[in-house]
N, C-alpha and C. Protein backbone atom coordinates (compact mmCIF):
# COMPACT_ATOMS: atom_id res chain seq x y z
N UNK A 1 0.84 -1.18 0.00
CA UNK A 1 0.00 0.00 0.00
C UNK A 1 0.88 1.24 0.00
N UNK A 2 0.38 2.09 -0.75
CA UNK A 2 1.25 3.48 -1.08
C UNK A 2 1.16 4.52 0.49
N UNK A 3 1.68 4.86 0.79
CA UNK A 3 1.49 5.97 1.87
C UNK A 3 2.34 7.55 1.60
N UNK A 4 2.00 8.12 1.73
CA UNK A 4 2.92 10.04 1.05
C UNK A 4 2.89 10.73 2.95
N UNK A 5 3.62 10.71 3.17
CA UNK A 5 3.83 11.23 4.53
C UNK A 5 4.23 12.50 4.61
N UNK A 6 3.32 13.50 4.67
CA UNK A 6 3.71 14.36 4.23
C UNK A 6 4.40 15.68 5.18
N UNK A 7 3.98 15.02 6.97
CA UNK A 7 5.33 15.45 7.77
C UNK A 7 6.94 15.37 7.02
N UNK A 8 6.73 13.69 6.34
CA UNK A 8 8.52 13.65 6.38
C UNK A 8 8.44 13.56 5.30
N UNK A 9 7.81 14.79 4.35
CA UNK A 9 8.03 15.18 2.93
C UNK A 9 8.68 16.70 3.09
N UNK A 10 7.92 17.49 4.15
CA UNK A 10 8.13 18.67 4.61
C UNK A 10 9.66 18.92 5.06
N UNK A 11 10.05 17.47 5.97
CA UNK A 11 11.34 17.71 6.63
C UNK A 11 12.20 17.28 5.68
N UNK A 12 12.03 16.58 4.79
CA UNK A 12 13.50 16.11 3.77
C UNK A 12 13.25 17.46 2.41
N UNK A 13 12.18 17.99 2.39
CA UNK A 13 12.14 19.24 1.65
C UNK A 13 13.37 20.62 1.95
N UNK A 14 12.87 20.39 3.52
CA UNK A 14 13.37 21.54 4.65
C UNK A 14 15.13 21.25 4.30
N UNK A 15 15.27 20.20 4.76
CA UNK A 15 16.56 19.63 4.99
C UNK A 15 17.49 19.52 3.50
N UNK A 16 16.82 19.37 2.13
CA UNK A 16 17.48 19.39 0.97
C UNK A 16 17.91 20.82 0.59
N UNK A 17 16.93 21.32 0.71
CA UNK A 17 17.16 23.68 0.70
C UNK A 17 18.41 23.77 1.40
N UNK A 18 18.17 23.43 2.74
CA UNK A 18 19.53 23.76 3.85
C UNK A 18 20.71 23.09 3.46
N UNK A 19 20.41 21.77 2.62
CA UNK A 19 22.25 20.96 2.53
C UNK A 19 22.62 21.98 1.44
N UNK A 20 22.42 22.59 0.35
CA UNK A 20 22.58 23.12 -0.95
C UNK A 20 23.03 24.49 -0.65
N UNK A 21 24.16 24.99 -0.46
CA UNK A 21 24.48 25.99 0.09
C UNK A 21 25.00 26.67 -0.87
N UNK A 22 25.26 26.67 -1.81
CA UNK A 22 25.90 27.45 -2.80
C UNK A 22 24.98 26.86 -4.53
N UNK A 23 24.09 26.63 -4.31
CA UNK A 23 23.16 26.92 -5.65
C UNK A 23 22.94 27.59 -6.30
N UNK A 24 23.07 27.45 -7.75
CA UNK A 24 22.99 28.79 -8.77
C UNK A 24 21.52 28.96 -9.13
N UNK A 25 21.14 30.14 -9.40
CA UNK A 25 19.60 30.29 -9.38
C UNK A 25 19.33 29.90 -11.33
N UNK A 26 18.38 29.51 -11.49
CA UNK A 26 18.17 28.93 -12.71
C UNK A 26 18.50 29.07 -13.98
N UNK A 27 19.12 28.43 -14.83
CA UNK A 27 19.68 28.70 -15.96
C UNK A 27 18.37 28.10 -16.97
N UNK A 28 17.53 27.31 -16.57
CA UNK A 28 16.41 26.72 -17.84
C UNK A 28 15.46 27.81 -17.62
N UNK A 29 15.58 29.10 -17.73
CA UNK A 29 14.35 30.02 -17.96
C UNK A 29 14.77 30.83 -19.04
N UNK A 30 16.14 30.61 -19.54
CA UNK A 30 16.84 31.32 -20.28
C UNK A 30 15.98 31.19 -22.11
N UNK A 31 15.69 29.87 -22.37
CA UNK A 31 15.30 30.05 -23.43
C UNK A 31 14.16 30.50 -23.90
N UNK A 32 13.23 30.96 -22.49
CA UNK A 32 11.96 31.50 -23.06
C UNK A 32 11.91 33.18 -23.77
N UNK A 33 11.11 33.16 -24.68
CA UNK A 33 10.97 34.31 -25.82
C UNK A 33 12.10 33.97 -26.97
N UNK A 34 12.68 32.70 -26.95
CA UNK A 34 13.19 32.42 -28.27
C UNK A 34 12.78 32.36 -29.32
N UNK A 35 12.80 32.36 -30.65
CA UNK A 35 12.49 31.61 -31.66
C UNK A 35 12.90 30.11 -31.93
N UNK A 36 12.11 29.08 -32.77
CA UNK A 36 12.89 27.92 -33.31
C UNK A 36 14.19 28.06 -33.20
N UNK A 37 13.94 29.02 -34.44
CA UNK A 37 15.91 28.69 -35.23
C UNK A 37 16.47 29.21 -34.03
N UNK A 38 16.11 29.90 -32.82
CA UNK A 38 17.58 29.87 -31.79
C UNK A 38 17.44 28.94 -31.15
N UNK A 39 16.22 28.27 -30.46
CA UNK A 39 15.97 27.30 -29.88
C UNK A 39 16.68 25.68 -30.40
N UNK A 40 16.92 25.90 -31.62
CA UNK A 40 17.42 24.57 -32.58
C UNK A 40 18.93 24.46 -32.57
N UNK A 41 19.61 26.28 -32.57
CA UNK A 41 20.73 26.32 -32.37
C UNK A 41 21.82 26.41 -31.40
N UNK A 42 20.32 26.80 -30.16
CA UNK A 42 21.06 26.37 -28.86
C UNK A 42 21.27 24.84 -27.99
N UNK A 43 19.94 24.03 -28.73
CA UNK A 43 20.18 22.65 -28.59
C UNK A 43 19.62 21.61 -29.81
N UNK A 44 21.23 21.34 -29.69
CA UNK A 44 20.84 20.62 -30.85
C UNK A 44 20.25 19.21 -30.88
N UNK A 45 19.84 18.76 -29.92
CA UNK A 45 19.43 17.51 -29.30
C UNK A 45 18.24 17.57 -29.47
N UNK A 46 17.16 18.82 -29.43
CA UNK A 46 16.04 19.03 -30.15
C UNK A 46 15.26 18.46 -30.64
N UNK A 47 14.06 17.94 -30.08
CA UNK A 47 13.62 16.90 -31.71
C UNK A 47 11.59 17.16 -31.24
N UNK A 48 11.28 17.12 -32.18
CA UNK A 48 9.77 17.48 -32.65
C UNK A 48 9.18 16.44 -32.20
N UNK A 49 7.93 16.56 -31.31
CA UNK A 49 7.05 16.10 -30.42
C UNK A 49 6.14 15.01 -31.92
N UNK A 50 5.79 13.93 -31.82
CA UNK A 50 5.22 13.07 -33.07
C UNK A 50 3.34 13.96 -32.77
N UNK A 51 3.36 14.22 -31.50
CA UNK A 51 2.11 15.07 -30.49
C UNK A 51 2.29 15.42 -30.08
N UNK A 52 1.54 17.38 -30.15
CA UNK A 52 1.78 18.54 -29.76
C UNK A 52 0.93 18.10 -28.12
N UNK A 53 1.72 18.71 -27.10
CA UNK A 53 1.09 19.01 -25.84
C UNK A 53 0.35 20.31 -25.62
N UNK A 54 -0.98 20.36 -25.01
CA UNK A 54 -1.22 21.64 -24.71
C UNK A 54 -1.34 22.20 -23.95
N UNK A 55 -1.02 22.98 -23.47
CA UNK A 55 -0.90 23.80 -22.16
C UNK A 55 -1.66 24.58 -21.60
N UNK A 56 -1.54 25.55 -20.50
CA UNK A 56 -3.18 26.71 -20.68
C UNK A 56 -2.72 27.92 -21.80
N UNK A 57 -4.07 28.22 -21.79
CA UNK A 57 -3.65 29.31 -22.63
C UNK A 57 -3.96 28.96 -24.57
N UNK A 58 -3.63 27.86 -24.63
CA UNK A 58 -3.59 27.13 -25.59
C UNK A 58 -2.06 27.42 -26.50
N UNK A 59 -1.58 27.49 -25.45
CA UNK A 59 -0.07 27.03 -25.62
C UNK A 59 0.41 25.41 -26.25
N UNK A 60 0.99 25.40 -27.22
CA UNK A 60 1.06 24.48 -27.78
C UNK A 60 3.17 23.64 -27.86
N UNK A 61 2.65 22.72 -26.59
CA UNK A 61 4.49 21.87 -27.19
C UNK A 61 4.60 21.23 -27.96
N UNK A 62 5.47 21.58 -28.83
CA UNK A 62 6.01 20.45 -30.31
C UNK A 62 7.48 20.04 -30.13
N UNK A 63 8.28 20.52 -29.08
CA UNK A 63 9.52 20.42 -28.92
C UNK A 63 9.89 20.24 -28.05
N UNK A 64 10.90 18.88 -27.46
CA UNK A 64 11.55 18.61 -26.06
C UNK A 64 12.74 18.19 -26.47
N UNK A 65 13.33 18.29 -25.16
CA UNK A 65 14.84 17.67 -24.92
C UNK A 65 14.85 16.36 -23.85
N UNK A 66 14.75 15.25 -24.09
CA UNK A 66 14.58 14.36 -23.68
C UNK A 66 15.38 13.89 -21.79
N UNK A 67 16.58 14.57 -22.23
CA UNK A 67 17.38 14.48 -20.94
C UNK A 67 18.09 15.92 -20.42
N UNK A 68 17.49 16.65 -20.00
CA UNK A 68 17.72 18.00 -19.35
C UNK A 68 18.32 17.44 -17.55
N UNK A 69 18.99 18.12 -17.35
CA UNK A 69 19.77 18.34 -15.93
C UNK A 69 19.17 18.97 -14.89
N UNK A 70 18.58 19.14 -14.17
CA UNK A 70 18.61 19.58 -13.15
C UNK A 70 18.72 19.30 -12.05
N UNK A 71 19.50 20.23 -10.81
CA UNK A 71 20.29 19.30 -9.63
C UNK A 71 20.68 17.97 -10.22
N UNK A 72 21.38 17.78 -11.01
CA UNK A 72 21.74 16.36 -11.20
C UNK A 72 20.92 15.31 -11.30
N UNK A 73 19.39 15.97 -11.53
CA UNK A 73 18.90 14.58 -12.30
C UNK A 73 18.19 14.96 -13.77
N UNK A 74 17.73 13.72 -14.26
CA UNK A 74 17.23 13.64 -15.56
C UNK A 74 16.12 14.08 -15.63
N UNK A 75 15.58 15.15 -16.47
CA UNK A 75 14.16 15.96 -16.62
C UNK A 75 13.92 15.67 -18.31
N UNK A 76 13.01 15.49 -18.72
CA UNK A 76 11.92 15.66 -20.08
C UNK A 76 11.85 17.21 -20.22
N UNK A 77 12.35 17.92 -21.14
CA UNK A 77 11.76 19.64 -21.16
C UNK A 77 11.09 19.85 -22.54
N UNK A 78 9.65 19.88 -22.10
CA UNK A 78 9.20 20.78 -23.07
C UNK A 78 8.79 21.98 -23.47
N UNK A 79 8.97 22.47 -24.65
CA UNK A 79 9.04 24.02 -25.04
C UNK A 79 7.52 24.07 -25.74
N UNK A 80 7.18 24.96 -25.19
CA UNK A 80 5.49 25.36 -25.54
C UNK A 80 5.95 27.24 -26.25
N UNK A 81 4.98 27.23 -27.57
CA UNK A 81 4.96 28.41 -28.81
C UNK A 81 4.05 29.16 -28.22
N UNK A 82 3.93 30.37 -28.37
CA UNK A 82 2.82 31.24 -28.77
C UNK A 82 3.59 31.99 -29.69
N UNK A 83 2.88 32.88 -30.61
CA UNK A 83 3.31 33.47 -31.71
C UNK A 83 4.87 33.39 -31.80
N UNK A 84 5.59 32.18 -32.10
CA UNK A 84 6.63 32.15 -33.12
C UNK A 84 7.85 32.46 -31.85
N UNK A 85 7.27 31.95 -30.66
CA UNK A 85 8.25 32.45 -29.23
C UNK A 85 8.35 31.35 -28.30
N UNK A 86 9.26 30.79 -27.42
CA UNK A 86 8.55 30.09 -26.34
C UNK A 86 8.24 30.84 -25.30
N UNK A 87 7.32 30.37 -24.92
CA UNK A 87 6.36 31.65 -24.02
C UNK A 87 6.32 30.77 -22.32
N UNK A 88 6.60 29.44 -22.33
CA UNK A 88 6.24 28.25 -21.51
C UNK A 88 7.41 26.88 -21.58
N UNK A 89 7.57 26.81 -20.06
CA UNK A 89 8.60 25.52 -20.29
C UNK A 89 8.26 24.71 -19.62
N UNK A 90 8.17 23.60 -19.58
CA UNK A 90 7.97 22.57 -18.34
C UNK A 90 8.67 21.30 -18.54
N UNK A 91 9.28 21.06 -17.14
CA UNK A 91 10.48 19.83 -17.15
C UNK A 91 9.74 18.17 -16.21
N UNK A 92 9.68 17.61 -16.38
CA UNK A 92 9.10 16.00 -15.66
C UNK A 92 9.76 15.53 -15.42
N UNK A 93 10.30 15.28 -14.27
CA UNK A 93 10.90 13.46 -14.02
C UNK A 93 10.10 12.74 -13.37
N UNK A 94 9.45 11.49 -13.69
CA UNK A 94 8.18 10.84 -13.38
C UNK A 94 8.98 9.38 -12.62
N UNK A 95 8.23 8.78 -11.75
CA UNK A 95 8.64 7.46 -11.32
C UNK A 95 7.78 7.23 -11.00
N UNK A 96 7.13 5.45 -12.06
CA UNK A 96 6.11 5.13 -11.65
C UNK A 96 5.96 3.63 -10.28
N UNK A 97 7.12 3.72 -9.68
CA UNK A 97 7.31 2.59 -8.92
C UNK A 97 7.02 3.44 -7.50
N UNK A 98 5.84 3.16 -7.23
CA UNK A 98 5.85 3.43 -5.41
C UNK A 98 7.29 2.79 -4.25
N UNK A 99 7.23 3.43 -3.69
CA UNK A 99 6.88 4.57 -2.58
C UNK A 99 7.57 5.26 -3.26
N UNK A 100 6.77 6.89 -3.72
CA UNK A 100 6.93 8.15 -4.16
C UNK A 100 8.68 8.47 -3.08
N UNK A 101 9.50 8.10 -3.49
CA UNK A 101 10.82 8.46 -2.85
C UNK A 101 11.86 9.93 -3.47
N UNK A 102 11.10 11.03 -4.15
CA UNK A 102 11.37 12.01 -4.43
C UNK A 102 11.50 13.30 -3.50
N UNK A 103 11.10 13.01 -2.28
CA UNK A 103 11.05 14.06 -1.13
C UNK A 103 12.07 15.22 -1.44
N UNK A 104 13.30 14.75 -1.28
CA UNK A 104 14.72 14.78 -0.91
C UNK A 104 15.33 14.96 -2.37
N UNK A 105 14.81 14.92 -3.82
CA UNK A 105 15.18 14.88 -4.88
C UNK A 105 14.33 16.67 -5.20
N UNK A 106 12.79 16.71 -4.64
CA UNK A 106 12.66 18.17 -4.51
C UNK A 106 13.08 18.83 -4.15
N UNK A 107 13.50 18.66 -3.01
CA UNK A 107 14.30 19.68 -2.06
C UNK A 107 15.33 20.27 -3.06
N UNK A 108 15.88 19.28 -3.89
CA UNK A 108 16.98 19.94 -4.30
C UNK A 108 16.88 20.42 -5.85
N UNK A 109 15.49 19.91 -6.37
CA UNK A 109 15.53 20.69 -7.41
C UNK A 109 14.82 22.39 -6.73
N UNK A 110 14.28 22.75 -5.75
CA UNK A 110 13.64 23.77 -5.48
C UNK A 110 15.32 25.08 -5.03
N UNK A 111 15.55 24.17 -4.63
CA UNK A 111 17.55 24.88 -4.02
C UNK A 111 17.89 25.38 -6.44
N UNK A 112 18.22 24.27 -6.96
CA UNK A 112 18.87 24.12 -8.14
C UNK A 112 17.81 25.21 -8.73
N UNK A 113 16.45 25.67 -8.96
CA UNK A 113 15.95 26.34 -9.37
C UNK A 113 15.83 28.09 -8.73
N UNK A 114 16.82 28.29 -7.62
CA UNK A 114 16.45 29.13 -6.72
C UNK A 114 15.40 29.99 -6.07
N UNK A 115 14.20 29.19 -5.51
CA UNK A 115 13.27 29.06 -5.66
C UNK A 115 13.38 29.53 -4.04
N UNK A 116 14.18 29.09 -3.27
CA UNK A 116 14.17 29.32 -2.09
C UNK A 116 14.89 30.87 -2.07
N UNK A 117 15.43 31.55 -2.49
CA UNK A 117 16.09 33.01 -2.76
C UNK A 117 14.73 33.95 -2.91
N UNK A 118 14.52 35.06 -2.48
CA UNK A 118 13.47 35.59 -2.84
C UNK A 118 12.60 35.72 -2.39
N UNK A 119 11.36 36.12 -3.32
CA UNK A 119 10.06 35.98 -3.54
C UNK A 119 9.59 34.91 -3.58
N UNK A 120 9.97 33.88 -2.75
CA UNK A 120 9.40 32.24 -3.15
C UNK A 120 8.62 32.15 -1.73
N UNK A 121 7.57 30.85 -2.15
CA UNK A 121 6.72 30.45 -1.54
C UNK A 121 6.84 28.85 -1.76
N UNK A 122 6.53 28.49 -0.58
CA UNK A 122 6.24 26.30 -0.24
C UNK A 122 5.58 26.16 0.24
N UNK A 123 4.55 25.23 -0.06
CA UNK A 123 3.46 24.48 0.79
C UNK A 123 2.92 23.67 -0.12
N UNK A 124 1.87 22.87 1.00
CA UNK A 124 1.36 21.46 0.54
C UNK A 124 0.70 21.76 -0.28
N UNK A 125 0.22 20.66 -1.23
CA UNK A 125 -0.82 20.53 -2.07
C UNK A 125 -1.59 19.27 -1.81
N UNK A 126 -2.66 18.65 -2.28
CA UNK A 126 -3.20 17.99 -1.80
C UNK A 126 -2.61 16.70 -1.70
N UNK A 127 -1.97 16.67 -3.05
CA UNK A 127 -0.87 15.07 -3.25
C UNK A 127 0.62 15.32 -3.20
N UNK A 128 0.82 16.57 -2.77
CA UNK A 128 2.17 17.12 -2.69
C UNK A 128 2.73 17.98 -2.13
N UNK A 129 3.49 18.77 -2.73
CA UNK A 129 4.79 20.06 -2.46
C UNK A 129 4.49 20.86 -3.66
N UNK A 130 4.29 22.08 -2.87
CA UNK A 130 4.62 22.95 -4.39
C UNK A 130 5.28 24.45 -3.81
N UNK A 131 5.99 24.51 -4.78
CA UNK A 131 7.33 25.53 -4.15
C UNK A 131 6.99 26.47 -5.01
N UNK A 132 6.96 27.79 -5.68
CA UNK A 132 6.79 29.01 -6.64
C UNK A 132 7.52 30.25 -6.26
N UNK A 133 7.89 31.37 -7.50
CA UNK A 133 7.93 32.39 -6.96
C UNK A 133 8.52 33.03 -8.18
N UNK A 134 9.52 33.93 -8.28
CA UNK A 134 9.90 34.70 -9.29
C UNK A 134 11.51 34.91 -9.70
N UNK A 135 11.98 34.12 -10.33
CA UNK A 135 13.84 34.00 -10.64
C UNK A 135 13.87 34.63 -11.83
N UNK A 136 14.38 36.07 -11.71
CA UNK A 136 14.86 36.93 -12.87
C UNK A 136 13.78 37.36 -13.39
N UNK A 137 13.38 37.02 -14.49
CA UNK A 137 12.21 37.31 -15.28
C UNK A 137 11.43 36.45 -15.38
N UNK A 138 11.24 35.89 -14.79
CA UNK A 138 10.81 34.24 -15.29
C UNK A 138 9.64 34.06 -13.73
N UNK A 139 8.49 33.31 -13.89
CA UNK A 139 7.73 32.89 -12.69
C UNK A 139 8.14 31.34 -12.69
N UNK A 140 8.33 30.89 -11.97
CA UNK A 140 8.84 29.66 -11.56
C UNK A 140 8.18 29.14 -11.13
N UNK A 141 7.58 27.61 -11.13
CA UNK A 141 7.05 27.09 -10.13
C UNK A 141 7.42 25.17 -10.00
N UNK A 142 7.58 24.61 -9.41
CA UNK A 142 7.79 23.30 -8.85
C UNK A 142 7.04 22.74 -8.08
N UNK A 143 6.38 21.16 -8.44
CA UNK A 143 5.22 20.51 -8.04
C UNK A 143 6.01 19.10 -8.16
N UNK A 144 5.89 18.60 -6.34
CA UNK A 144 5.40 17.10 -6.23
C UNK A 144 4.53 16.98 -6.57
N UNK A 145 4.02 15.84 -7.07
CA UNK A 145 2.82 15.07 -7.33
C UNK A 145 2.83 13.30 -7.24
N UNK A 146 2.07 13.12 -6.27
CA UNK A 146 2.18 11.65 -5.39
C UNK A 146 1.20 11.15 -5.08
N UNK A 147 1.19 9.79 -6.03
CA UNK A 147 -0.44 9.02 -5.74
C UNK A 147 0.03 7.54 -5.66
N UNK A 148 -0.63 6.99 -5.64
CA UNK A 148 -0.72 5.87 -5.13
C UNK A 148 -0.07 4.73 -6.46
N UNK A 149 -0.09 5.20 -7.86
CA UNK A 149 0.67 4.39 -8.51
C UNK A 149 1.78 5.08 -9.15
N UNK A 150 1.94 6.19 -8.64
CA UNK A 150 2.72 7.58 -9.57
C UNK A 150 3.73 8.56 -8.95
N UNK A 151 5.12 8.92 -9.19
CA UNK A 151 5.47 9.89 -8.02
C UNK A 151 6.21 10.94 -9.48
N UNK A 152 5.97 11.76 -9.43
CA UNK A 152 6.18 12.94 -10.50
C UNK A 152 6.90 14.13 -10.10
N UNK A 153 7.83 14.91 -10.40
CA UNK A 153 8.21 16.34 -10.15
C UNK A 153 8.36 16.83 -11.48
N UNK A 154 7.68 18.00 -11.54
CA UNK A 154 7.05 18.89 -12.89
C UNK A 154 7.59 20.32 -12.39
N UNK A 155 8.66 21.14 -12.96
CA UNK A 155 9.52 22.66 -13.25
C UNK A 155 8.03 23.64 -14.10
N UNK A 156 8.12 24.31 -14.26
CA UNK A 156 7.32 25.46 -14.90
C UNK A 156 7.94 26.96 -14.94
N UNK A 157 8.32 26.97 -16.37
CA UNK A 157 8.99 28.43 -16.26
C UNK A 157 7.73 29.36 -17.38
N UNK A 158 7.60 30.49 -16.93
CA UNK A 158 6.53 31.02 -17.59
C UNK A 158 7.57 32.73 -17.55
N UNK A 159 7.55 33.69 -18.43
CA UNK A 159 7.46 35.22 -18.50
C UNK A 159 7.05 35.59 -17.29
N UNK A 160 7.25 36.52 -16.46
CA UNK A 160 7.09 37.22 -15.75
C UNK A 160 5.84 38.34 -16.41
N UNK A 161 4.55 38.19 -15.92
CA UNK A 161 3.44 39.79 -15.82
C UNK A 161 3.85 40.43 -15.62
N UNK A 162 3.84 41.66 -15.75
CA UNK A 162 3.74 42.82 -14.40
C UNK A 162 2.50 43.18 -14.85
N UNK A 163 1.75 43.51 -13.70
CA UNK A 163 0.76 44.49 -13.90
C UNK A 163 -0.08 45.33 -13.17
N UNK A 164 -0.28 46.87 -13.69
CA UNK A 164 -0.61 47.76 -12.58
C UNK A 164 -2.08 47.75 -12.06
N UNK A 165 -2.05 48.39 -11.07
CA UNK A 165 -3.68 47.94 -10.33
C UNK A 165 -4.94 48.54 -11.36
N UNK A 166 -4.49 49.48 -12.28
CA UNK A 166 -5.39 49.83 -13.10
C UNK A 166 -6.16 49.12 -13.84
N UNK A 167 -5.22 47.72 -14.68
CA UNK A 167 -5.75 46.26 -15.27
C UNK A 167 -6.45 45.43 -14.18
N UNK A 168 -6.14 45.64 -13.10
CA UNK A 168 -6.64 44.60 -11.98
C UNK A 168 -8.46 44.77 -11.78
């Protein structure tokens, strides 16, 4: 039987931020507002989705990099278009073998994304961790996700809004 403990998700969260003492704040937000052809020429590993993903917005991914880095592990990144730009990024490393043993693998992608610097925010979600906030230009956000046949960590780099209370 699956169990997500989410006291000692909190403390190996707590405890991965604190071991990471010298973390660089995110380098995968860099390619958003690219075009293709820079996107193609900055990685050439590149390769076209056989099925577009869609995102909100109706953001559309046709393009990933199969083995992206972060904190030293293996991420899926896909690049989501709006007009002829990437506007949206999102990275997966999925494990479908219970017990969800990623606690301690967040912690340190939330440190590797500098997520803890800042304007950042952590707390539970119903099946997880979710860490957010704002690195450079970029809104950031990072999600456990933990069920009973599934343990997932999903990156989200989006443009930074601004906007004045007048639009509000």
């Amino acid at each position: 039987m699956f169990r997500f403990n989410l006291a000692s998700a909190l403390l190996a969260f707590s405890m991965g931020v604190g071991t990471l003492a010298h973390a660089e704040p995110a380098a995968d937000a860099a390619p958003l507002g690219m075009t293709l052809a820079e996107l193609q020429a900055a990685y050439p590993a590149l390769q076209r989705m056989a099925h577009p993903v869609v995102a909100p917005h109706g953001l559309r991914g046709q393009w990933r990099l199969t083995d992206t880095q972060v904190a030293g592990l293996a991420f899926e990144t896909t690049f989501f278009f709006q007009g002829q730009r990437v506007q949206r990024i999102e990275q997966l490393r999925a494990d479908a073998a219970p017990p969800c043993t990623q606690q301690g693998e967040f912690g340190a992608v939330v440190s590797a994304t500098g997520l803890q610097y800042g304007a950042g925010s952590a707390g539970f979600a119903p099946q997880g961790l979710d860490a957010f906030g704002t690195v450079g230009d970029a809104d950031v956000s990072a999600h456990l996700q933990a069920s009973a046949g599934s343990c997932a960590i999903r990156i989200i780099y989006k443009p930074t809004v601004l906007r004045d209370a007048s639009t509000l």
